[in-house]
PDB file of N, CA and C in Angstrom:
ATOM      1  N   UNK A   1     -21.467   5.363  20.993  1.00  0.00           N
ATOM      2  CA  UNK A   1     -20.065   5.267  20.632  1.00  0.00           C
ATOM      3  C   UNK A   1     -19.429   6.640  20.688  1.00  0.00           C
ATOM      4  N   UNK A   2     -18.120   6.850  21.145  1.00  0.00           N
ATOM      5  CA  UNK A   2     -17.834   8.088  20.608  1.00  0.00           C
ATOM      6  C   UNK A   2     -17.340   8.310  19.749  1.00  0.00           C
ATOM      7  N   UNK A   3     -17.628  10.075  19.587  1.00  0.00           N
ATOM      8  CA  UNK A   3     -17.482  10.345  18.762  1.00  0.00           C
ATOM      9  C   UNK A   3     -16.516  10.347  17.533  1.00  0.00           C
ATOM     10  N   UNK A   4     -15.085  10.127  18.199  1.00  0.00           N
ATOM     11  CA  UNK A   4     -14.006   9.541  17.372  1.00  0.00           C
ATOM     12  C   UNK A   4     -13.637   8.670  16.807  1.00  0.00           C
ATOM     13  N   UNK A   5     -14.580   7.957  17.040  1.00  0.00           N
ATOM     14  CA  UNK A   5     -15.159   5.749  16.635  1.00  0.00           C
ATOM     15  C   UNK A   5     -15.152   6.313  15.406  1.00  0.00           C
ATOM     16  N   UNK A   6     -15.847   6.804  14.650  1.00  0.00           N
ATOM     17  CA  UNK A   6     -16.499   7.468  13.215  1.00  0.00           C
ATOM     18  C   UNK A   6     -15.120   8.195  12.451  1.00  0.00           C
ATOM     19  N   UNK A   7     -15.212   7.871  11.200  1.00  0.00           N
ATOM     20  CA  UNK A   7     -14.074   8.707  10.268  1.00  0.00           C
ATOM     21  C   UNK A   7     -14.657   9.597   9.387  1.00  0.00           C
ATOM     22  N   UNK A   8     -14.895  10.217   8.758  1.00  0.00           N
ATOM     23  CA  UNK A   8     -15.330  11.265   8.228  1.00  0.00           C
ATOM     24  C   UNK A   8     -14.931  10.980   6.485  1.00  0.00           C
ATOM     25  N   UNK A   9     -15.641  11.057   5.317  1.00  0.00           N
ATOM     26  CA  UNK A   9     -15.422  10.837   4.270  1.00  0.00           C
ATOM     27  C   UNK A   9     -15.219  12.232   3.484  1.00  0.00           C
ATOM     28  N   UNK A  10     -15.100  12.019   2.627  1.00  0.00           N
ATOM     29  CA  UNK A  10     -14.467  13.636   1.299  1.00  0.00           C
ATOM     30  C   UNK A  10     -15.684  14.463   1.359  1.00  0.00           C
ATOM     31  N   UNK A  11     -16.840  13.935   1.666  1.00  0.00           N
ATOM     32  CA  UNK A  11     -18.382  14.427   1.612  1.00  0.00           C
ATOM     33  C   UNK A  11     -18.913  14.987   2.437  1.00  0.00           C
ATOM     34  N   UNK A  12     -18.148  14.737   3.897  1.00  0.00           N
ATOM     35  CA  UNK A  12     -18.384  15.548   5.248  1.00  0.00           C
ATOM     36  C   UNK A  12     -19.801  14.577   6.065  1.00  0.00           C
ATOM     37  N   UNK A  13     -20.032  13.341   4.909  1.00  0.00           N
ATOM     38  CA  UNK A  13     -20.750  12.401   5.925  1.00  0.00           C
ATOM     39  C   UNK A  13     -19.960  11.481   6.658  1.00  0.00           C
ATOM     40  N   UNK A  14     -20.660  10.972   8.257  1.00  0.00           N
ATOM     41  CA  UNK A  14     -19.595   9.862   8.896  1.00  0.00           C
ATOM     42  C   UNK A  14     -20.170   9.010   8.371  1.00  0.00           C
ATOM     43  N   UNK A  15     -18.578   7.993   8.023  1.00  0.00           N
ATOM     44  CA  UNK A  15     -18.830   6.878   7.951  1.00  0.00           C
ATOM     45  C   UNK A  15     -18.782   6.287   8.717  1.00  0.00           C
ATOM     46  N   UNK A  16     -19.609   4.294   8.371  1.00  0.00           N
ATOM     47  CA  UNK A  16     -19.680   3.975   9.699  1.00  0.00           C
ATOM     48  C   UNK A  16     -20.368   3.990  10.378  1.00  0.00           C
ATOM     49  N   UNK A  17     -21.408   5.235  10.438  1.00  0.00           N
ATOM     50  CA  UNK A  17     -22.514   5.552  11.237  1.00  0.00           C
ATOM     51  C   UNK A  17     -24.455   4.856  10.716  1.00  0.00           C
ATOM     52  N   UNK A  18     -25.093   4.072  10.930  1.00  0.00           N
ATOM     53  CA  UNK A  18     -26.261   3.660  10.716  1.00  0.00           C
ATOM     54  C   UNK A  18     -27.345   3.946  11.636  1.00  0.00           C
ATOM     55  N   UNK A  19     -28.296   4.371  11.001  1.00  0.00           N
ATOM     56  CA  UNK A  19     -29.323   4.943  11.520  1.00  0.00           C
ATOM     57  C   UNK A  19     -30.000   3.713  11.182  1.00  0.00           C
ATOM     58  N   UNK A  20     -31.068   3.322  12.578  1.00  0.00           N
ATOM     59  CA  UNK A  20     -32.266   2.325  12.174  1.00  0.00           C
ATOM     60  C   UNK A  20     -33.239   3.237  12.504  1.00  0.00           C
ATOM     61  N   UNK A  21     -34.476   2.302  11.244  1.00  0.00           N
ATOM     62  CA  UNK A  21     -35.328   3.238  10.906  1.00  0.00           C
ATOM     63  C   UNK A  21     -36.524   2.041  11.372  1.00  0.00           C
ATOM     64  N   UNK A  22     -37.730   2.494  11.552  1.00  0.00           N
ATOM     65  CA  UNK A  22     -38.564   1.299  11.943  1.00  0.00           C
ATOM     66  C   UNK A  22     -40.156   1.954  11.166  1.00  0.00           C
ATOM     67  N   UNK A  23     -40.948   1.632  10.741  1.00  0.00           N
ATOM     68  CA  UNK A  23     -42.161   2.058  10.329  1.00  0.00           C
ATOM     69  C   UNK A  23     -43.255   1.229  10.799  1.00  0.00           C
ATOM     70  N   UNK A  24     -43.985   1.884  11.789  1.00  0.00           N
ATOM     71  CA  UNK A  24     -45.382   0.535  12.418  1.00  0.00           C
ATOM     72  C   UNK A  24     -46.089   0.927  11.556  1.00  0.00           C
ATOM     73  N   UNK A  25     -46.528  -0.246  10.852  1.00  0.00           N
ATOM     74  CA  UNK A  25     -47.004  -0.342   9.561  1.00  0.00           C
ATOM     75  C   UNK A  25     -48.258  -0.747   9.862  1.00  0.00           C
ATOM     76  N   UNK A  26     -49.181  -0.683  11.259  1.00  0.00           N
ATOM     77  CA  UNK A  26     -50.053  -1.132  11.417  1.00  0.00           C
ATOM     78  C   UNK A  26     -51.227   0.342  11.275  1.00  0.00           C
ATOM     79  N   UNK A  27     -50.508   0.926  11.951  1.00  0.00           N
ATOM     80  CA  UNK A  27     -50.607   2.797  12.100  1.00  0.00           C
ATOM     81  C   UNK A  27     -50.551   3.748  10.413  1.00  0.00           C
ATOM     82  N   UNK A  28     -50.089   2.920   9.231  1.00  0.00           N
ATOM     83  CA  UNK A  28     -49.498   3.588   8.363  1.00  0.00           C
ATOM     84  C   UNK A  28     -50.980   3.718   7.427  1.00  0.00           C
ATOM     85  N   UNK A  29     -51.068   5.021   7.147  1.00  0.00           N
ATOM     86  CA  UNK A  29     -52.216   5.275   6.376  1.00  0.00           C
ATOM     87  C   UNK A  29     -52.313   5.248   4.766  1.00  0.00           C
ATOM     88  N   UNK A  30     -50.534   4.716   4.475  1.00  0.00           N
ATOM     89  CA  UNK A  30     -50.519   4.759   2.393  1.00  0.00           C
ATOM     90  C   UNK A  30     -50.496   5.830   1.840  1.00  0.00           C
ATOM     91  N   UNK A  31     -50.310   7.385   2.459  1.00  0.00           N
ATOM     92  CA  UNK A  31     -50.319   7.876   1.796  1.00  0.00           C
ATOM     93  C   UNK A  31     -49.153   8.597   0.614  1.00  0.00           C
ATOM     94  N   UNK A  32     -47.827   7.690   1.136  1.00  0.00           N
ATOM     95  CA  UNK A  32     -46.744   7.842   0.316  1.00  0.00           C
ATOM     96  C   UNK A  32     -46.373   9.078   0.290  1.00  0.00           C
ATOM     97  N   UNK A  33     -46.150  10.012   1.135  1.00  0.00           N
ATOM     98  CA  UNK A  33     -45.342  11.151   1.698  1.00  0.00           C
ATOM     99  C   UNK A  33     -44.006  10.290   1.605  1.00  0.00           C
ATOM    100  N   UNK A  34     -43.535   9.409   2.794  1.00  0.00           N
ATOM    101  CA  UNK A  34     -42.286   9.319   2.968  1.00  0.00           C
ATOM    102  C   UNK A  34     -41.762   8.849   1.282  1.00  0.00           C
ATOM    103  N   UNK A  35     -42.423   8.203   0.988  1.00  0.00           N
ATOM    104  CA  UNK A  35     -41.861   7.608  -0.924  1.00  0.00           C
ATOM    105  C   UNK A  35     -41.494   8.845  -1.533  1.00  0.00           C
ATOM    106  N   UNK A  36     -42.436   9.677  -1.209  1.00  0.00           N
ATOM    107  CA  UNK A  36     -42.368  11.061  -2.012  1.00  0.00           C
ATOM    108  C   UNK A  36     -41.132  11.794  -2.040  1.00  0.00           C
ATOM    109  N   UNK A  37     -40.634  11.763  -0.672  1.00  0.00           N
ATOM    110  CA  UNK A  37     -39.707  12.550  -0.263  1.00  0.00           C
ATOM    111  C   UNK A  37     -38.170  11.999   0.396  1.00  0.00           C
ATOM    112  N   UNK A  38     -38.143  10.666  -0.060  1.00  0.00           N
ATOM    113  CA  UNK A  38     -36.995   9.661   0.296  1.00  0.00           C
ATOM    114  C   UNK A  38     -37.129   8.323  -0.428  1.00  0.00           C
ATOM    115  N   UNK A  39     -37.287   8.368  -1.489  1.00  0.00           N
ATOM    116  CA  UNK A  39     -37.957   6.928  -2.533  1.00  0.00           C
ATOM    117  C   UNK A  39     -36.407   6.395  -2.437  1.00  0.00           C
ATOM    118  N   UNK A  40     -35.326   6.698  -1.836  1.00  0.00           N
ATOM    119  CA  UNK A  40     -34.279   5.998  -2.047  1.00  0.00           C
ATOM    120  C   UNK A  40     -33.723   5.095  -0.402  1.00  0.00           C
ATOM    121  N   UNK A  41     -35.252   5.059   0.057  1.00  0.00           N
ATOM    122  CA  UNK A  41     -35.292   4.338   1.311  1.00  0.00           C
ATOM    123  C   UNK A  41     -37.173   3.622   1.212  1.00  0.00           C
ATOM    124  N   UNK A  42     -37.687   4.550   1.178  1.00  0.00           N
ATOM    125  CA  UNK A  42     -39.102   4.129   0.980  1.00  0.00           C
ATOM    126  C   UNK A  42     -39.916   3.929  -0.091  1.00  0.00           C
ATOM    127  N   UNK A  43     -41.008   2.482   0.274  1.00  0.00           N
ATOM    128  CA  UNK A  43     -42.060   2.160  -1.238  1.00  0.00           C
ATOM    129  C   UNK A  43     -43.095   2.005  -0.764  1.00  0.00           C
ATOM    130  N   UNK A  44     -44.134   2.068  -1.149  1.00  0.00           N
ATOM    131  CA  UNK A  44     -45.593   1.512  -0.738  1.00  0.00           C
ATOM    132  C   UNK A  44     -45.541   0.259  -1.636  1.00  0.00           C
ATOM    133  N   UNK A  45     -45.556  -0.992  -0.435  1.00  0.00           N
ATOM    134  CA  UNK A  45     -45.355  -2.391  -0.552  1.00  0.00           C
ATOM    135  C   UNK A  45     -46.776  -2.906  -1.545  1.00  0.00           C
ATOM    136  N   UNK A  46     -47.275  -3.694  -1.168  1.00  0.00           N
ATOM    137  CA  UNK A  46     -48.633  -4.540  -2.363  1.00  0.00           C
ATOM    138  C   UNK A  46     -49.597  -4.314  -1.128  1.00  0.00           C
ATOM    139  N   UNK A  47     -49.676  -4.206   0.071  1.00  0.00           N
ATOM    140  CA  UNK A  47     -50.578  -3.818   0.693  1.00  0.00           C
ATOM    141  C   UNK A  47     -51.023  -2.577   0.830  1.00  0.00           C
ATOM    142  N   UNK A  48     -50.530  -1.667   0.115  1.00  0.00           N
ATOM    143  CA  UNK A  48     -50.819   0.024  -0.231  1.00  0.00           C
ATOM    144  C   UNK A  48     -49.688   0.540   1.450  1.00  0.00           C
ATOM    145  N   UNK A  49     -48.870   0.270   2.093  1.00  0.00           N
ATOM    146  CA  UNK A  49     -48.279   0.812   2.999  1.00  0.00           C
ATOM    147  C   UNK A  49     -47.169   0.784   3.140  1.00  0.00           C
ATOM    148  N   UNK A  50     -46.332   1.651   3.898  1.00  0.00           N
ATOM    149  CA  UNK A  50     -45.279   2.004   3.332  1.00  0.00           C
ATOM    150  C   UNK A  50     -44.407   0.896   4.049  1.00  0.00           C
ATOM    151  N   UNK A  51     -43.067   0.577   2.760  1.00  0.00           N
ATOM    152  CA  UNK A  51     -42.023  -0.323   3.514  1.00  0.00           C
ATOM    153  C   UNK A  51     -40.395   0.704   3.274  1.00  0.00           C
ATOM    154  N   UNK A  52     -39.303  -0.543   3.746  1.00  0.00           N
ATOM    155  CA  UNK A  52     -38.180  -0.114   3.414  1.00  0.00           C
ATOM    156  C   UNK A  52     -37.774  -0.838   2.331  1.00  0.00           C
ATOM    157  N   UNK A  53     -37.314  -0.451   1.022  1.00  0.00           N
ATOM    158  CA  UNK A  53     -36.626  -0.945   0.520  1.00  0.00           C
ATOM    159  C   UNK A  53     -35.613  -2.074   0.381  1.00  0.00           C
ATOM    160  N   UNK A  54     -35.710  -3.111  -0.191  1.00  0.00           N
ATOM    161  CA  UNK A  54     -34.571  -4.052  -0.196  1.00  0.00           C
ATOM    162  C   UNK A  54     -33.167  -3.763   0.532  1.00  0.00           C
ATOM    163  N   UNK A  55     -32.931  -2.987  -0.222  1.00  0.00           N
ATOM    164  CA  UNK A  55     -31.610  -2.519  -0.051  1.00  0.00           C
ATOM    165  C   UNK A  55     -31.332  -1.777   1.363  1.00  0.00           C
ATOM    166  N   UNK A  56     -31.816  -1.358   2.218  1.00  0.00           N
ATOM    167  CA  UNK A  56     -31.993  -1.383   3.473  1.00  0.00           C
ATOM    168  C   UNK A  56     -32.818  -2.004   4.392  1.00  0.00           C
ATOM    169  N   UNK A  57     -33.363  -2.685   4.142  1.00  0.00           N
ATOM    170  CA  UNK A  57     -34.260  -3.606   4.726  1.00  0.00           C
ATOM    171  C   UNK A  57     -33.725  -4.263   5.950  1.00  0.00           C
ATOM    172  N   UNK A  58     -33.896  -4.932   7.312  1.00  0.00           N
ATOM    173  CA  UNK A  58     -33.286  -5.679   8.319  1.00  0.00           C
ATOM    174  C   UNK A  58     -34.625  -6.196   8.528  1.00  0.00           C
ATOM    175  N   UNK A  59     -35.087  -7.316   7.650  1.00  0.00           N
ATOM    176  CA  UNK A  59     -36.172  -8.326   8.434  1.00  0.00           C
ATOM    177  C   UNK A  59     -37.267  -7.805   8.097  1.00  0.00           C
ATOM    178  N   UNK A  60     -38.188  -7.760   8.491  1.00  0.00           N
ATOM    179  CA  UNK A  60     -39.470  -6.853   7.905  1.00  0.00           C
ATOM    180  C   UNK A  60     -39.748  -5.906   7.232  1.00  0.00           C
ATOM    181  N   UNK A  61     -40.520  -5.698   5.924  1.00  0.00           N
ATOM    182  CA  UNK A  61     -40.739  -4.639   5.495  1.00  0.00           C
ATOM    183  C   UNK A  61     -40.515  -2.811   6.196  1.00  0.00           C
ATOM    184  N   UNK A  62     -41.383  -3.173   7.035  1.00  0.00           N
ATOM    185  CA  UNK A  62     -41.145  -1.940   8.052  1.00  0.00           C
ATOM    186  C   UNK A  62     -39.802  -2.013   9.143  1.00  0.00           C
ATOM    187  N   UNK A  63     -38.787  -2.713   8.728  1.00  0.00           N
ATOM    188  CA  UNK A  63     -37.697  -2.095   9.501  1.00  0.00           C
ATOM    189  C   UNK A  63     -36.182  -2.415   8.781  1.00  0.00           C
ATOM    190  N   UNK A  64     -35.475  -1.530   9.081  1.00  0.00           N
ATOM    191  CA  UNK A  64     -34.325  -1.390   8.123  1.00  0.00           C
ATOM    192  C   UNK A  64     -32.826  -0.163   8.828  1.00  0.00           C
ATOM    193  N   UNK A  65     -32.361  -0.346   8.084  1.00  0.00           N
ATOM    194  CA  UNK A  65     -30.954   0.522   8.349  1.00  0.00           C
ATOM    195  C   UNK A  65     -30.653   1.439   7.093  1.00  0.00           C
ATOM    196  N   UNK A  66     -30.292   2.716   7.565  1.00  0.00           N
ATOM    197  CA  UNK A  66     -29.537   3.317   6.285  1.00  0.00           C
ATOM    198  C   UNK A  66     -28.109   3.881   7.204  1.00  0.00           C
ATOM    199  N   UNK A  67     -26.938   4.465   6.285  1.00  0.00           N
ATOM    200  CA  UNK A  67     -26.064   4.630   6.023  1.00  0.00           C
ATOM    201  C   UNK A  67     -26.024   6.610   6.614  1.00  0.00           C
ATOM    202  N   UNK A  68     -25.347   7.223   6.914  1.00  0.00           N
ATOM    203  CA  UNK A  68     -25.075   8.767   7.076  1.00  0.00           C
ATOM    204  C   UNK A  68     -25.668   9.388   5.723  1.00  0.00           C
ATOM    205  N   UNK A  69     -25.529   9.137   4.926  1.00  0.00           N
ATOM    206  CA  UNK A  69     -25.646   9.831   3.244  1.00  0.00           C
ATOM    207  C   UNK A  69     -27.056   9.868   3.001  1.00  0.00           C
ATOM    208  N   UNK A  70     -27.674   9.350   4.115  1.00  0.00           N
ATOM    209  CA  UNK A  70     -29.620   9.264   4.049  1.00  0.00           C
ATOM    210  C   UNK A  70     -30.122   9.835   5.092  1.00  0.00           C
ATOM    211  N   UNK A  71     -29.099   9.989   6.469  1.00  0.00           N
ATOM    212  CA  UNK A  71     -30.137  10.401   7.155  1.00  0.00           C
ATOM    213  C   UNK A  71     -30.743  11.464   7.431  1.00  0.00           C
ATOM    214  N   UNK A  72     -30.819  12.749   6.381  1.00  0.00           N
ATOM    215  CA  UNK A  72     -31.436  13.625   6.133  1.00  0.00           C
ATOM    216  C   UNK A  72     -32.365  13.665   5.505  1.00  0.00           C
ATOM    217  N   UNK A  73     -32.341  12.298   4.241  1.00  0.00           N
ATOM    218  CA  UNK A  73     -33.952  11.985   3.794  1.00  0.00           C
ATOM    219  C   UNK A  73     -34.545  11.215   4.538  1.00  0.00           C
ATOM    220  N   UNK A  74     -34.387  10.866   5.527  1.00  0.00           N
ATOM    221  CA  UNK A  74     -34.948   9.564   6.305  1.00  0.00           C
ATOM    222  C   UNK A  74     -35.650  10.969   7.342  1.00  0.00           C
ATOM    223  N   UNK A  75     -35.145  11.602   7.614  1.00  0.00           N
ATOM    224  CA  UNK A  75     -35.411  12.416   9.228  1.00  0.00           C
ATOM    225  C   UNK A  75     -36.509  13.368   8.496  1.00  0.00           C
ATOM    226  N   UNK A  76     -36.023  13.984   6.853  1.00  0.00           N
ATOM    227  CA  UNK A  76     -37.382  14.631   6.355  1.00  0.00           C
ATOM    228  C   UNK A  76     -38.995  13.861   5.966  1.00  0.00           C
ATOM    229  N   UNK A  77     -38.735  12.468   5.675  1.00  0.00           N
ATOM    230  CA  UNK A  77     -39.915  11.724   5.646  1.00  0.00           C
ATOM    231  C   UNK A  77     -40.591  11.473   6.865  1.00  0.00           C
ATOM    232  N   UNK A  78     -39.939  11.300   8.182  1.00  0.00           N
ATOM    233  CA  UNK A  78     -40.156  11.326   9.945  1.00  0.00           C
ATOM    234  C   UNK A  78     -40.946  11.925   9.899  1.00  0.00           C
ATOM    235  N   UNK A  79     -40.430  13.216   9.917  1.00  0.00           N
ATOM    236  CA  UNK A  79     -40.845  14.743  10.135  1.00  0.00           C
ATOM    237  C   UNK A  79     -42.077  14.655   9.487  1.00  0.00           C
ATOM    238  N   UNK A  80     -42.010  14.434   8.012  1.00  0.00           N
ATOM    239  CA  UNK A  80     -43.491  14.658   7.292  1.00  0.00           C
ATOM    240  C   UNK A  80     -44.549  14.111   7.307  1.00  0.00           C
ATOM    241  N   UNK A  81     -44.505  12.777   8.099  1.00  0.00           N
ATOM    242  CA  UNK A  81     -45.395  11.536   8.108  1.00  0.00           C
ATOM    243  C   UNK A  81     -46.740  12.716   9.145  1.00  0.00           C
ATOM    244  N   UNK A  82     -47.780  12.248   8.129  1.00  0.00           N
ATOM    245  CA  UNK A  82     -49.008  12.902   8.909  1.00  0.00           C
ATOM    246  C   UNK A  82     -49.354  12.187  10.283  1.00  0.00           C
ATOM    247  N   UNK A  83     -49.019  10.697  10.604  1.00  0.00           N
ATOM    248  CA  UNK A  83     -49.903   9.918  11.315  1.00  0.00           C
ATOM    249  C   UNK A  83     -48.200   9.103  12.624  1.00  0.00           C
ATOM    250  N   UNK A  84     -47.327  10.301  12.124  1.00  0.00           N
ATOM    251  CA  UNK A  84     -45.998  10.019  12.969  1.00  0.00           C
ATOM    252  C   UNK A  84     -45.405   7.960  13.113  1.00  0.00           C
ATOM    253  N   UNK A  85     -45.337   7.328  12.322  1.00  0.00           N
ATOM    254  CA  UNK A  85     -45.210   5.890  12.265  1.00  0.00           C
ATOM    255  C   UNK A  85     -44.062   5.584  12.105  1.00  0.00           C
ATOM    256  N   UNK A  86     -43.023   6.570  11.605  1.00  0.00           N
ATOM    257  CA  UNK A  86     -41.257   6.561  11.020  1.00  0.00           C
ATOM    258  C   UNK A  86     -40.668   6.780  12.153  1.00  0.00           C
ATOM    259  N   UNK A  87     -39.925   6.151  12.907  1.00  0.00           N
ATOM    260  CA  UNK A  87     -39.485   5.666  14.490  1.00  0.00           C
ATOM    261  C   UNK A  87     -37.716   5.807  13.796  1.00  0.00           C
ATOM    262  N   UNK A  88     -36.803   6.962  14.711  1.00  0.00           N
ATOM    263  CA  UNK A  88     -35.541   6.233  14.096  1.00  0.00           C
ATOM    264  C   UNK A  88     -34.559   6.130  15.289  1.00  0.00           C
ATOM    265  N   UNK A  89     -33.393   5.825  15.344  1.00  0.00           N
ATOM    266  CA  UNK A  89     -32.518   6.070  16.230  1.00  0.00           C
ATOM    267  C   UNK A  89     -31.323   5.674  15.525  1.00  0.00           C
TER     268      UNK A  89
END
């Protein structure tokens, strides 16, 4: 989209803008890094591995949407994942 599609809020995040996030949860080793460091997107589900939260959730545990106002905790849990499984675009 371009870039002018997007409006800009008091906070200097765009709104409007959603990042999907995907976690192959087959690959995911539990060790709750991403929880650690974005618990307001990520949980380690009842199978000890990591999901998305309700509240961003789209269909499967491991896949979901967040909002501009996350995607700096979303991109630092990416980044930190030892076994690389946090997929975003």
């Amino acid at each position: 989209m371009p870039r002018e599609f997007f409006k800009r809020d008091t906070q200097q995040n765009v709104t409007g803008y959603k990042m999907k996030v995907d976690i192959d949860r087959e690959g995911c080793i539990g060790c709750g890094v991403c929880e650690a460091l974005c618990p307001e997107v990520f949980h380690l589900v009842e199978d000890g591995k990591s999901g998305i939260i309700e509240k961003h959730r789209k269909g499967s545990p491991g896949e979901g949407e967040v909002g501009s106002e996350l995607v700096a905790c979303v991109e630092s849990a990416r980044d930190s994942c030892p076994v690389c499984v946090i997929k975003t675009e």
